[in-house]
Protein backbone atom coordinates (compact mmCIF):
# COMPACT_ATOMS: atom_id res chain seq x y z
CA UNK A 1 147.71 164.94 2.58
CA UNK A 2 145.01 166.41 0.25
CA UNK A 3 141.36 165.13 -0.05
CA UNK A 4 142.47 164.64 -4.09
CA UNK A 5 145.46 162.06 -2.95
CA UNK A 6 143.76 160.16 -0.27
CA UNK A 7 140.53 159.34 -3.08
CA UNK A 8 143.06 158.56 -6.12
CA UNK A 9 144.80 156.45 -3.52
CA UNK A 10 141.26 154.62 -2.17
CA UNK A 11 140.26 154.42 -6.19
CA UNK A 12 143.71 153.06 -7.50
CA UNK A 13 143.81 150.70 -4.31
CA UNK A 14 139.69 149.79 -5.11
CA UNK A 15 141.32 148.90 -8.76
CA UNK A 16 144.22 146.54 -7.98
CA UNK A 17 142.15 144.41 -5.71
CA UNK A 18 139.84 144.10 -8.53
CA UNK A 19 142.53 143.45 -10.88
CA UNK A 20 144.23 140.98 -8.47
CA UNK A 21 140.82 138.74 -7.58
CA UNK A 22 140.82 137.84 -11.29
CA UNK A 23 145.01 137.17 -11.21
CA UNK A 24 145.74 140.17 -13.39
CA UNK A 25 147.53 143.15 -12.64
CA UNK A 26 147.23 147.04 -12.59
CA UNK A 27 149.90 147.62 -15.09
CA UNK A 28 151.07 151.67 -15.64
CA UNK A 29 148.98 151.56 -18.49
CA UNK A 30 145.44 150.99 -16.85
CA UNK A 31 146.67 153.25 -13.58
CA UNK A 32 147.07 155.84 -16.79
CA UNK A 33 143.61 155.26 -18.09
CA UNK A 34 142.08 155.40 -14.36
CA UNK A 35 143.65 158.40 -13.88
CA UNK A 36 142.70 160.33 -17.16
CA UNK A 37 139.33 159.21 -15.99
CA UNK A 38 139.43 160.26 -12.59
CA UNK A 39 140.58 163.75 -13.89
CA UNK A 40 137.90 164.36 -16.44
CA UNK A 41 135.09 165.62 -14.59
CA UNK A 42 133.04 164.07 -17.88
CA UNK A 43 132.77 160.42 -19.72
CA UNK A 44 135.51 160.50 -22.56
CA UNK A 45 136.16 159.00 -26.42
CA UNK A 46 138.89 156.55 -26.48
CA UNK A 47 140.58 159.27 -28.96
CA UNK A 48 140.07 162.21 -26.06
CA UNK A 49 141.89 159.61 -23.42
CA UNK A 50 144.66 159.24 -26.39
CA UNK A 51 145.14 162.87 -26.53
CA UNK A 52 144.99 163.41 -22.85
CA UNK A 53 147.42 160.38 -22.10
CA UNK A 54 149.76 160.47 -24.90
CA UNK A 55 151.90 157.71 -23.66
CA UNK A 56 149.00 155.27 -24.01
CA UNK A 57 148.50 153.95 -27.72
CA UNK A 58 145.23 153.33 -28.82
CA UNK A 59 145.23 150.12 -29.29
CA UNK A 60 146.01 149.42 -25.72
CA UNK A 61 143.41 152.33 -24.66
CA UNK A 62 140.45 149.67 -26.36
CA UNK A 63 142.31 146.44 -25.15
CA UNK A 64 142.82 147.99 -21.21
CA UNK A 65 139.60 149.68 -21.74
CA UNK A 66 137.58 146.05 -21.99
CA UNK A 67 139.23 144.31 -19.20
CA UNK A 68 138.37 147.25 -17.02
CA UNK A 69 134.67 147.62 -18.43
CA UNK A 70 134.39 143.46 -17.82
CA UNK A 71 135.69 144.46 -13.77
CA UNK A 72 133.27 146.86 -13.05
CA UNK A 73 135.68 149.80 -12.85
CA UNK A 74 134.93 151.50 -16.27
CA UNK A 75 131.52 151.82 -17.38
CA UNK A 76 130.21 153.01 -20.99
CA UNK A 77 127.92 155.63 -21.49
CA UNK A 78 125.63 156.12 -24.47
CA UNK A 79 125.39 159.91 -26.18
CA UNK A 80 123.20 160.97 -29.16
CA UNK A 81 125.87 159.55 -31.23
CA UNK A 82 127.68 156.82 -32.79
CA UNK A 83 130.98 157.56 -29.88
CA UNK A 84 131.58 155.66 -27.03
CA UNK A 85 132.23 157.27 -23.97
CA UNK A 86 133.83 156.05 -20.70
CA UNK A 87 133.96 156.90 -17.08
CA UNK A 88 134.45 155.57 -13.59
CA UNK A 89 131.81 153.46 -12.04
CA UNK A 90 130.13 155.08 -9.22
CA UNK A 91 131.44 153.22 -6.84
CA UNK A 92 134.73 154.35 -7.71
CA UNK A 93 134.09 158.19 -8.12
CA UNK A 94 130.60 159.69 -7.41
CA UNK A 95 126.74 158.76 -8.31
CA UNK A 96 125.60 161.42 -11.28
CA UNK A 97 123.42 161.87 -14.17
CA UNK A 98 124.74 162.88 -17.53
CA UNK A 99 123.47 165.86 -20.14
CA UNK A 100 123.68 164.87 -23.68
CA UNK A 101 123.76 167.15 -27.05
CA UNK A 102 121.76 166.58 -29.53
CA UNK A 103 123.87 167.83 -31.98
CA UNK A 104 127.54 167.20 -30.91
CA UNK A 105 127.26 164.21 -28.78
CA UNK A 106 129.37 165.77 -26.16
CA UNK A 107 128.48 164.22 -22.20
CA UNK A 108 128.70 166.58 -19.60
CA UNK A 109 128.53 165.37 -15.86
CA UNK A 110 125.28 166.54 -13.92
CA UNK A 111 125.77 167.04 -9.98
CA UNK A 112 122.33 166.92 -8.61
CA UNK A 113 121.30 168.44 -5.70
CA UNK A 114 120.29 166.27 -2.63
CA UNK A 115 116.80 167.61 -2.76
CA UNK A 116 116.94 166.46 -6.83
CA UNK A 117 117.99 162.77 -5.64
CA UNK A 118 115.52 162.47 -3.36
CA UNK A 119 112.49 163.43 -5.52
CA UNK A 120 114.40 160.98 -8.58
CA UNK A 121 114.20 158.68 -5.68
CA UNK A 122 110.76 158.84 -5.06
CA UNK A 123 109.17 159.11 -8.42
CA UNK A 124 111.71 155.63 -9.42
CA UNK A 125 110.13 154.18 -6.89
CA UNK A 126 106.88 154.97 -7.34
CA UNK A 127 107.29 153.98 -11.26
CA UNK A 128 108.68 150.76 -10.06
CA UNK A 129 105.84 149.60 -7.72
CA UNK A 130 103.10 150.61 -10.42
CA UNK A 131 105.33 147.55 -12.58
CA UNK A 132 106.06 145.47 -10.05
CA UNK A 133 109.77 146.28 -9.97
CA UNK A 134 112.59 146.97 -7.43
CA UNK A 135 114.79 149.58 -7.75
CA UNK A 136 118.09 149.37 -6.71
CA UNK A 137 119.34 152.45 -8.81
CA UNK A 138 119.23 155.06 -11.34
CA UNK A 139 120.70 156.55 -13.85
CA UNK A 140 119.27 159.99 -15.48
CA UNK A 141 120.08 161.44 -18.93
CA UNK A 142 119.30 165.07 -20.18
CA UNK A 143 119.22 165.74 -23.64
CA UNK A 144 119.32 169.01 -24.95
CA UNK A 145 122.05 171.22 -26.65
CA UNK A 146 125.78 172.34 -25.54
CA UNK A 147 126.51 175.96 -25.40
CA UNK A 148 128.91 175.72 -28.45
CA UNK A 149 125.83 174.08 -30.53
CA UNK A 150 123.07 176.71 -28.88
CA UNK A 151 125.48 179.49 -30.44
């Protein structure tokens, strides 16, 4: 069996017991939304899940997207524009940062390196003790422009 299968299995398995502590269930739709997630490599617009998933109609995208933001699974991420964005919570698929256009809005997924994470580590903690804070994690947002807004 492929790495791929055995972490869509672990994810769509993560999502059902979810679903099923709060008596509701992981219809087709939402194992369609998971799975355009999963596959995007970047946070999406409820119309870019639409096109991707054509078999899921909007309206159901917003209502499936809610009851899966309220669990934990999904989580929202803000761009330099008016568009909401969805991915995967971290738990579910892997901790990242995010770059952001300026002009576009468009969020691309950042893959830091370990060395990266450990000096974001440091300096959040070292912020966070100066304020009298605890960390317990971080999130990290470039903004800048795409390459189809640079050009």
């Amino acid at each position: 069996m492929s790495p791929a299968v055995v972490i869509a299995r672990s994810v769509h398995e993560a999502v059902s017991l979810r679903l099923a502590a709060v008596d509701q269930r992981y219809t087709h739709l939402r194992r369609v939304l998971v799975e355009t997630l999963a596959a995007a490599g970047r946070p999406l617009t409820i119309p870019e899940i639409v096109a991707s998933a054509p078999e899921l109609p909007q309206s159901s995208a917003y209502r499936n997207m809610t009851a899966l933001i309220d669990l934990g699974v999904v989580r929202r991420v803000v761009g330099a524009d008016d568009h909401g964005r969805f991915e995967l919570a971290e738990e579910l698929s892997s901790h990242h940062h995010h770059f952001v256009c300026a002009t576009c809005g468009k969020v691309e997924d950042v893959h830091p390196s370990p060395k990266l994470e450990r000096a974001l580590g440091e300096a959040a903690q070292a912020v966070a003790e100066e304020q009298g804070y605890q960390v317990t994690e971080h999130q990290l947002d470039l903004l800048g422009f795409c390459p189809e807004c640079r050009a």
